[in-house]
PDB file of N, CA and C in Angstrom:
ATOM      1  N   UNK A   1       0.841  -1.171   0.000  1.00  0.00           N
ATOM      2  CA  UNK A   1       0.000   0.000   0.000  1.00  0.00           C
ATOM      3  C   UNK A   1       0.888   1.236   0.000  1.00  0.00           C
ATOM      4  N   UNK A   2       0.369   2.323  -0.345  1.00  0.00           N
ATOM      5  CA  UNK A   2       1.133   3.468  -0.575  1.00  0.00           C
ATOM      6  C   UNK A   2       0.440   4.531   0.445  1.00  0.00           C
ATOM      7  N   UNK A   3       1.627   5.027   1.483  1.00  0.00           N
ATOM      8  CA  UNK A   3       1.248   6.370   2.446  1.00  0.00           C
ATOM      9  C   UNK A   3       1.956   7.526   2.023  1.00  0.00           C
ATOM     10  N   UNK A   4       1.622   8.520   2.245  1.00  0.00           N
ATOM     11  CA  UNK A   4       1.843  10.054   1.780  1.00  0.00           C
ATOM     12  C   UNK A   4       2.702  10.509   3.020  1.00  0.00           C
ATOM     13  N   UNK A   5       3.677  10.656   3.267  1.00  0.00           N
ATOM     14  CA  UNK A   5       4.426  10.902   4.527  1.00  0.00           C
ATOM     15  C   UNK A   5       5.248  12.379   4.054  1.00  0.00           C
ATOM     16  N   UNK A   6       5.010  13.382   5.137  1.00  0.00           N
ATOM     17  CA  UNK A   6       4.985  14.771   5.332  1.00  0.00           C
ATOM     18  C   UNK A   6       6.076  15.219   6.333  1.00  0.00           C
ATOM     19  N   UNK A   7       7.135  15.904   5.968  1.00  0.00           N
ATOM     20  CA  UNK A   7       8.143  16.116   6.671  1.00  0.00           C
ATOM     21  C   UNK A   7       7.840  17.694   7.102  1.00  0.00           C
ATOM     22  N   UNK A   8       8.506  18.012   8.650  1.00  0.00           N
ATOM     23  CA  UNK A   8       8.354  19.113   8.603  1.00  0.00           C
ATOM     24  C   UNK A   8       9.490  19.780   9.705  1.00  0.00           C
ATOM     25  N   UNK A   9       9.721  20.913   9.549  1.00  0.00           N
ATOM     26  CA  UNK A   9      11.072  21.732  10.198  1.00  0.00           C
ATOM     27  C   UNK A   9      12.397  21.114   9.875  1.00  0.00           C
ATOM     28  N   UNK A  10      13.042  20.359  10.740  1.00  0.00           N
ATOM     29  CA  UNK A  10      14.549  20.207  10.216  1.00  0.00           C
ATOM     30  C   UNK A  10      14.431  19.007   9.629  1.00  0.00           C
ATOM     31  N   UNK A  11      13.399  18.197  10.066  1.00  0.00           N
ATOM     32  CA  UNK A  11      13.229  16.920   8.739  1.00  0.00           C
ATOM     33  C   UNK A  11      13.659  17.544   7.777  1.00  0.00           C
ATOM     34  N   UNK A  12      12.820  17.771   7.110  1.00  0.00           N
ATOM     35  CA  UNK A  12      12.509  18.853   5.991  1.00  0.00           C
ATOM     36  C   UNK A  12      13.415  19.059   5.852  1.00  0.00           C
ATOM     37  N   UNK A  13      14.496  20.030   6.454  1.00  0.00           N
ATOM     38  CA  UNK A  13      15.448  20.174   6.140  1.00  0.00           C
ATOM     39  C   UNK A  13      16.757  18.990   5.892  1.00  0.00           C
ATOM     40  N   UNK A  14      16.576  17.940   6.483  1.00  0.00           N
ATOM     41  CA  UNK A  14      17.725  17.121   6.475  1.00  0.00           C
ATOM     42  C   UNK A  14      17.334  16.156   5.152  1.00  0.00           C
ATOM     43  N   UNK A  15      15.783  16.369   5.279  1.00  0.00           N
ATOM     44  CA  UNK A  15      15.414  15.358   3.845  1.00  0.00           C
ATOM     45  C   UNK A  15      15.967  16.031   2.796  1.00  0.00           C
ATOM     46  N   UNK A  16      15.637  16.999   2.431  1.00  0.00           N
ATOM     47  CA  UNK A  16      15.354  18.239   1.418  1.00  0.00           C
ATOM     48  C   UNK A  16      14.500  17.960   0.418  1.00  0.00           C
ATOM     49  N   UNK A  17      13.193  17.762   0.949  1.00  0.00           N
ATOM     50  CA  UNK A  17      11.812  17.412   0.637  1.00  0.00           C
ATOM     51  C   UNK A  17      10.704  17.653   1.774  1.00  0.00           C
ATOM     52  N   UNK A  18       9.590  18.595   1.532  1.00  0.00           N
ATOM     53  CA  UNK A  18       8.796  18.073   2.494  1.00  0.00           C
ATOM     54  C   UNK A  18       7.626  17.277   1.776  1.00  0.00           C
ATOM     55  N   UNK A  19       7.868  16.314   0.914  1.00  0.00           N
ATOM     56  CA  UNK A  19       6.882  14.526   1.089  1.00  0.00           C
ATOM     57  C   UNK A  19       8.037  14.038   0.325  1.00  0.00           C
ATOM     58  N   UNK A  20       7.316  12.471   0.465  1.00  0.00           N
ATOM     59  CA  UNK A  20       7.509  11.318  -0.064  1.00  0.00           C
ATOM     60  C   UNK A  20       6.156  10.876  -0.360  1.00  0.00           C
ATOM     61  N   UNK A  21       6.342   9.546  -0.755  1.00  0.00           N
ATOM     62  CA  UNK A  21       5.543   8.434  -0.571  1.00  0.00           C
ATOM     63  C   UNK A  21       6.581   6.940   0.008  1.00  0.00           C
ATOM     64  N   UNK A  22       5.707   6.342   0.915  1.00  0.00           N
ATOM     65  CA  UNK A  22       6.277   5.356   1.136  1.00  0.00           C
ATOM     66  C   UNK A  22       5.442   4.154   0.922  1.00  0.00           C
ATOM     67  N   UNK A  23       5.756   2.460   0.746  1.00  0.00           N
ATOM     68  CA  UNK A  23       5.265   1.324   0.337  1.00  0.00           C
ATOM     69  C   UNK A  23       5.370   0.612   1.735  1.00  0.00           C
ATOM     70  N   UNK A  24       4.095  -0.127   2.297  1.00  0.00           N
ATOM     71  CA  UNK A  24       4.161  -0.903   3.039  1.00  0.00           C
ATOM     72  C   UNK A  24       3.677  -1.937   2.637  1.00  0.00           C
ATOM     73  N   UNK A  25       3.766  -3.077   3.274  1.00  0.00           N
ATOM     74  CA  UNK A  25       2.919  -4.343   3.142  1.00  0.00           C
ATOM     75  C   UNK A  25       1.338  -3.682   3.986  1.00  0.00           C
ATOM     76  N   UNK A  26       0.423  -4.386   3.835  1.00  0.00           N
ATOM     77  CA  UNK A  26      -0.857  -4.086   4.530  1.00  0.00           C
ATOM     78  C   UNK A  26      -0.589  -5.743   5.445  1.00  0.00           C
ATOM     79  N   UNK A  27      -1.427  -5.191   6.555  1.00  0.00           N
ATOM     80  CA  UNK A  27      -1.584  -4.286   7.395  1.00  0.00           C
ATOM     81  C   UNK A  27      -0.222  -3.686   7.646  1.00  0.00           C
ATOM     82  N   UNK A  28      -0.735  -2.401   8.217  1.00  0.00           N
ATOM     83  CA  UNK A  28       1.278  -1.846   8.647  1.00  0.00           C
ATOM     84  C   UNK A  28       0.597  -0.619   9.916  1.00  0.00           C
ATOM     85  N   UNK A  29       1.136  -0.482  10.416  1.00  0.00           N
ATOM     86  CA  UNK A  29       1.293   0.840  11.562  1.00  0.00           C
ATOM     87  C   UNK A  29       1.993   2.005  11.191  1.00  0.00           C
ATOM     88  N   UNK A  30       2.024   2.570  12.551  1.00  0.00           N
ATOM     89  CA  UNK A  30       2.846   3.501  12.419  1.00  0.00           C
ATOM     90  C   UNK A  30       4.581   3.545  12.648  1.00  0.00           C
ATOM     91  N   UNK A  31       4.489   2.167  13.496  1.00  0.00           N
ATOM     92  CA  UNK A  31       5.961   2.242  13.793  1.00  0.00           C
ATOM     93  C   UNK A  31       6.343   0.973  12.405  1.00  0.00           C
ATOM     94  N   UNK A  32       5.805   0.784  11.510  1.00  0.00           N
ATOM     95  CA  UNK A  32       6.417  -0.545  10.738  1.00  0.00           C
ATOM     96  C   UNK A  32       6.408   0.815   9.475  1.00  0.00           C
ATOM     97  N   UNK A  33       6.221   1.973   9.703  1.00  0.00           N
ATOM     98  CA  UNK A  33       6.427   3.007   8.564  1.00  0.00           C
ATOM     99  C   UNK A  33       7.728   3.570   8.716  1.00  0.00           C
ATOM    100  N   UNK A  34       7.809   4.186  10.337  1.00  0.00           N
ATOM    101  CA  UNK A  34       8.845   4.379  10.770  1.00  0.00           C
ATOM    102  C   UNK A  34       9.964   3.652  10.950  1.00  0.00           C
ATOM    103  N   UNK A  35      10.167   2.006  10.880  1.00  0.00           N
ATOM    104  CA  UNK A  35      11.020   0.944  10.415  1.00  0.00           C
ATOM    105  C   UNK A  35      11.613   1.503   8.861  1.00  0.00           C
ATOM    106  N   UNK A  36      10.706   1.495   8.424  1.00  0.00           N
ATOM    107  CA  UNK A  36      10.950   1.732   6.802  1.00  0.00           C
ATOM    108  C   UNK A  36      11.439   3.224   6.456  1.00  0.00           C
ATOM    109  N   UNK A  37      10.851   4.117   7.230  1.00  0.00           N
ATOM    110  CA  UNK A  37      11.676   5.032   6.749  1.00  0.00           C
ATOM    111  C   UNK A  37      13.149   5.709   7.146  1.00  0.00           C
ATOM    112  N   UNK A  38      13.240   4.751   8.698  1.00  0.00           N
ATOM    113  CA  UNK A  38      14.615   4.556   9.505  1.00  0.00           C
ATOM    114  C   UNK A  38      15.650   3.745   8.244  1.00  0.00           C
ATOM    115  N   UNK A  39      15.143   2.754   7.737  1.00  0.00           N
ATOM    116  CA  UNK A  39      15.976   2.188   7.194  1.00  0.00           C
ATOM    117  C   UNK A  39      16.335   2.746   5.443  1.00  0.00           C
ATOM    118  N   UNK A  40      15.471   3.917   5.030  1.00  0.00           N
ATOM    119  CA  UNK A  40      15.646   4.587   3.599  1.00  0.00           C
ATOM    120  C   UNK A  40      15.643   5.828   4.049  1.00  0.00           C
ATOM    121  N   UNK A  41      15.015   6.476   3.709  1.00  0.00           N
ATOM    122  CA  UNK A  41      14.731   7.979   3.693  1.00  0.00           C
ATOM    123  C   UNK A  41      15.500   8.900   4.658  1.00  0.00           C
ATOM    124  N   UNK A  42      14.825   8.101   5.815  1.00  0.00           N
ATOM    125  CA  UNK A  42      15.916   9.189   6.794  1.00  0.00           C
ATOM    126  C   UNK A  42      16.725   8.121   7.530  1.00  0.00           C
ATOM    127  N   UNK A  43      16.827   7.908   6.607  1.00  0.00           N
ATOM    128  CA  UNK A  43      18.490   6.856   7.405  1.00  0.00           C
ATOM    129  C   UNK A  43      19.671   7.772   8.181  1.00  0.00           C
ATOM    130  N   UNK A  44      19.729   8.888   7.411  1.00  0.00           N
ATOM    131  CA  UNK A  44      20.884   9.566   7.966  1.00  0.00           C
ATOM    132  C   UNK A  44      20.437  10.572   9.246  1.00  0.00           C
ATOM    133  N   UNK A  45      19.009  10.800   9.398  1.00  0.00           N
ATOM    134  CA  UNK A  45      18.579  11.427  10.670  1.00  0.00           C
ATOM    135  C   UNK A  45      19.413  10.835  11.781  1.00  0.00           C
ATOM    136  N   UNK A  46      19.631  11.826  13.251  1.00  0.00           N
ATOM    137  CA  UNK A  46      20.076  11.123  14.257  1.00  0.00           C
ATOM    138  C   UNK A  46      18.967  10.375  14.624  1.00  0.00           C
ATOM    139  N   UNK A  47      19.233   9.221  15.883  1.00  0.00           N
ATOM    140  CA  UNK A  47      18.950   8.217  16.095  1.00  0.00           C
ATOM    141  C   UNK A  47      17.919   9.070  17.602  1.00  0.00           C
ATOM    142  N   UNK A  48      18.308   9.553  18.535  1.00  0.00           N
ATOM    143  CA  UNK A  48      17.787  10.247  19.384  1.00  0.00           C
ATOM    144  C   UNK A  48      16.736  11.488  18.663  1.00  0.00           C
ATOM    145  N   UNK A  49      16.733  12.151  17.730  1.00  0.00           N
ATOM    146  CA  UNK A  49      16.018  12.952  17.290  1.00  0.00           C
ATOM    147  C   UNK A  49      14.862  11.874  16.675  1.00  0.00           C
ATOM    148  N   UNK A  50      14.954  10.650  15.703  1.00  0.00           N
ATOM    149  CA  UNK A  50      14.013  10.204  15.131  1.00  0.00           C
ATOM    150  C   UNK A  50      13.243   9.526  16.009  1.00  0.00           C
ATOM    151  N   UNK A  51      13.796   8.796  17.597  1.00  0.00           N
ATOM    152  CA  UNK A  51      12.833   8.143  18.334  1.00  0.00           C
ATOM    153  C   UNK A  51      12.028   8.613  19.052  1.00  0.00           C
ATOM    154  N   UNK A  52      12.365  10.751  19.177  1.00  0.00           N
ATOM    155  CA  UNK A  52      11.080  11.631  19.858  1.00  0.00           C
ATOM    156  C   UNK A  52       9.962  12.048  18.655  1.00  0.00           C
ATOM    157  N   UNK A  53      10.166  11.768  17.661  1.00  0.00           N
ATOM    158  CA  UNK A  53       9.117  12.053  16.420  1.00  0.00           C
ATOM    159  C   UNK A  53       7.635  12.380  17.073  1.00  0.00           C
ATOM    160  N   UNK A  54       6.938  13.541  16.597  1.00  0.00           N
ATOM    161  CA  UNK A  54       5.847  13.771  16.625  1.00  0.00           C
ATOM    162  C   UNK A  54       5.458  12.921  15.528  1.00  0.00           C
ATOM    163  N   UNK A  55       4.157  12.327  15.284  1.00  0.00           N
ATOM    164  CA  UNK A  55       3.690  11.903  14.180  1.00  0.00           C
ATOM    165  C   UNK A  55       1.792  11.965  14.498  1.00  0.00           C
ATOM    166  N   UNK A  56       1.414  12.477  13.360  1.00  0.00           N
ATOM    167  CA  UNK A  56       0.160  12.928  13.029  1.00  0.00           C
ATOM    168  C   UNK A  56      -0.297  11.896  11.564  1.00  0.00           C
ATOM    169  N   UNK A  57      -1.517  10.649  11.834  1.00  0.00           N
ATOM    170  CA  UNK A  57      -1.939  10.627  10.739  1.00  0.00           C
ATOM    171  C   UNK A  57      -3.382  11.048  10.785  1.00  0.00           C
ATOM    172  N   UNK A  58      -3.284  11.309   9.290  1.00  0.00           N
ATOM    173  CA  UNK A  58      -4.838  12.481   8.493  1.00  0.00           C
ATOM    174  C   UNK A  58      -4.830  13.089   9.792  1.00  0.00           C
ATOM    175  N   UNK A  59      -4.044  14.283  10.198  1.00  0.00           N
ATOM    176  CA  UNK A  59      -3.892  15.624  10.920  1.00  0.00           C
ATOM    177  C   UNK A  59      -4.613  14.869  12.038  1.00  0.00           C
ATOM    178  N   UNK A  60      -4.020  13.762  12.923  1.00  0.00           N
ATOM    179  CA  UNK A  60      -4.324  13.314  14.135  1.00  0.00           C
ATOM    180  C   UNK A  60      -3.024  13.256  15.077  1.00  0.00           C
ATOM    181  N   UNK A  61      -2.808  13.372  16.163  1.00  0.00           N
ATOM    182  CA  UNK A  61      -1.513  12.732  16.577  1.00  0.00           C
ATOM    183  C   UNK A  61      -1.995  11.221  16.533  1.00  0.00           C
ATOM    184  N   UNK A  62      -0.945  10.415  16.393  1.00  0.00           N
ATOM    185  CA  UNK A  62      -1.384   9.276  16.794  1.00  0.00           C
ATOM    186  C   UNK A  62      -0.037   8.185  17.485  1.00  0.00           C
ATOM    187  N   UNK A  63      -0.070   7.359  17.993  1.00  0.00           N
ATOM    188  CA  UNK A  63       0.779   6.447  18.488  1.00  0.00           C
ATOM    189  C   UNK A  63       1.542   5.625  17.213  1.00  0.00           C
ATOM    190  N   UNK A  64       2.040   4.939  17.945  1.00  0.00           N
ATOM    191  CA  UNK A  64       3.490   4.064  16.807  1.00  0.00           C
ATOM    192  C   UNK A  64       2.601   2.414  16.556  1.00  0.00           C
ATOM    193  N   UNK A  65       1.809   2.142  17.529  1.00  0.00           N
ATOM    194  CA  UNK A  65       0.523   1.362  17.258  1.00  0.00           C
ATOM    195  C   UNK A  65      -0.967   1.570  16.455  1.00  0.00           C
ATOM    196  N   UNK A  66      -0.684   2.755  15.854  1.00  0.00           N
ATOM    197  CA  UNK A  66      -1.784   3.327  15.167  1.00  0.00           C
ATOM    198  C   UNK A  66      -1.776   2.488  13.834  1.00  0.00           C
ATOM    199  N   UNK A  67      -2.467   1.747  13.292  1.00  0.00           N
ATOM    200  CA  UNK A  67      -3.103   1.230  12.175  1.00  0.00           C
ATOM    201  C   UNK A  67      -2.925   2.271  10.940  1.00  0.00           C
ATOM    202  N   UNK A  68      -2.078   2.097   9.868  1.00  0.00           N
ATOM    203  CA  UNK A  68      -2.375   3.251   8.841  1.00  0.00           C
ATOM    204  C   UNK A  68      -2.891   2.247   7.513  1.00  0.00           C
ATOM    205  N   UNK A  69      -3.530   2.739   6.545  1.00  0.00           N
ATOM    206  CA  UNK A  69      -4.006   2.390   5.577  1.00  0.00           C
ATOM    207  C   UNK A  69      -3.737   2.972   4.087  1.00  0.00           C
ATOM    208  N   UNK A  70      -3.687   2.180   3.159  1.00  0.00           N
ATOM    209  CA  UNK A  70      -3.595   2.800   1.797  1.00  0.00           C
ATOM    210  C   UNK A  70      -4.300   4.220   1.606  1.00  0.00           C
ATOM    211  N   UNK A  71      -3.490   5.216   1.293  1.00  0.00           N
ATOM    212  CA  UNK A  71      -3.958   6.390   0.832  1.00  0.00           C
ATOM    213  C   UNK A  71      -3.553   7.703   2.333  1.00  0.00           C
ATOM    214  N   UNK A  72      -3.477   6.704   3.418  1.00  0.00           N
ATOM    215  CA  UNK A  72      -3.492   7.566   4.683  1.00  0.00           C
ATOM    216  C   UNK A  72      -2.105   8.628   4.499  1.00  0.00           C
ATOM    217  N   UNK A  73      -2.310  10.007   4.977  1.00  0.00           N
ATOM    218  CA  UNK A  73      -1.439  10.892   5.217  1.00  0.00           C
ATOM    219  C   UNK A  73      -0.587  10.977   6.445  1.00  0.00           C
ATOM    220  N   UNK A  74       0.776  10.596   6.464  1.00  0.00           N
ATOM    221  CA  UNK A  74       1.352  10.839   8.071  1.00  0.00           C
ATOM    222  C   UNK A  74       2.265  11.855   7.946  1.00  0.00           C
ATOM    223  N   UNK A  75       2.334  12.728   9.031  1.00  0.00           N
ATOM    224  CA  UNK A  75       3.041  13.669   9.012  1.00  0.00           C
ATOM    225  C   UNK A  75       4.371  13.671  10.461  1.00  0.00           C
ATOM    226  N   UNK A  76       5.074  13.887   9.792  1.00  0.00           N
ATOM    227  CA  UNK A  76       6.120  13.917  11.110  1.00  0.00           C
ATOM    228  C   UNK A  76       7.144  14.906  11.575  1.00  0.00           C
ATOM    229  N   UNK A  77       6.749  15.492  12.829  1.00  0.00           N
ATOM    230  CA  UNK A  77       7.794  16.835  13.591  1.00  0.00           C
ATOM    231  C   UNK A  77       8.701  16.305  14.473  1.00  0.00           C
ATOM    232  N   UNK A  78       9.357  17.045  14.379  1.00  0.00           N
ATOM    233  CA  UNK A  78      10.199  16.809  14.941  1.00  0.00           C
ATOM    234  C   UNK A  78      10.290  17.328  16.498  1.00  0.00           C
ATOM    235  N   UNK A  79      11.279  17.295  17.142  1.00  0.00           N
ATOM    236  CA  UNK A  79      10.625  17.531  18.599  1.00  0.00           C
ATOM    237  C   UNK A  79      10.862  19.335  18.669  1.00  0.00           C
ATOM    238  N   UNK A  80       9.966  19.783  19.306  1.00  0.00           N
ATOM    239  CA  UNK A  80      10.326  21.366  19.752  1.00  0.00           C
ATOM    240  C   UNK A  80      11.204  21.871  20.726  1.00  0.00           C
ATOM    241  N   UNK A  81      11.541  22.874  20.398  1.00  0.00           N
ATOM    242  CA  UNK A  81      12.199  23.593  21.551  1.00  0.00           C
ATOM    243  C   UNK A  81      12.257  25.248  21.699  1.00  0.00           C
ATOM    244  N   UNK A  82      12.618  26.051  22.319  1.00  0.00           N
ATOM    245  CA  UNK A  82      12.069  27.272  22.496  1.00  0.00           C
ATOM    246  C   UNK A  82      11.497  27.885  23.956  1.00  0.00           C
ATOM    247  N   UNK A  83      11.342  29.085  23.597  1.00  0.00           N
ATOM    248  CA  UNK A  83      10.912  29.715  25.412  1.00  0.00           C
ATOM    249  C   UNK A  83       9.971  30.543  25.067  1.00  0.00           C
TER     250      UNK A  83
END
């Protein structure tokens, strides 16, 4: 199945893209997306920055157990900081 995955702030910047698309087998989650995109896309992200990931699918937060489906949108921030 094919998800629409949405980078944003220094993703974004480290990708130098904000989307992709990524291919899962069905059924897949959220963390068997994040497998996949640990192991391509943002392979070169740090390892401590990618395991605080915000992730939003179809503009939800959702968990790393969240169920995603063909066509679903996930979006992923990175962690904040600021005063």
């Amino acid at each position: 199945m094919k998800i629409k995955v949405l980078y944003f702030a220094s993703l974004r910047e480290a990708r130098g893209a904000d989307s992709d698309s990524a291919e899962l087998p069905a059924p897949a989650t959220v963390a068997d997306l994040l497998k996949t995109l640990r192991a391509g896309p943002l392979s070169e992200i740090e390892e401590s920055l990618f395991s605080s990931l915000l992730v939003a699918v179809n503009q939800t937060v959702s968990s790393a157990e969240q169920v995603i489906v063909e066509g679903d949108e996930v979006a992923l921030f990175p962690p904040m900081t600021g005063g």
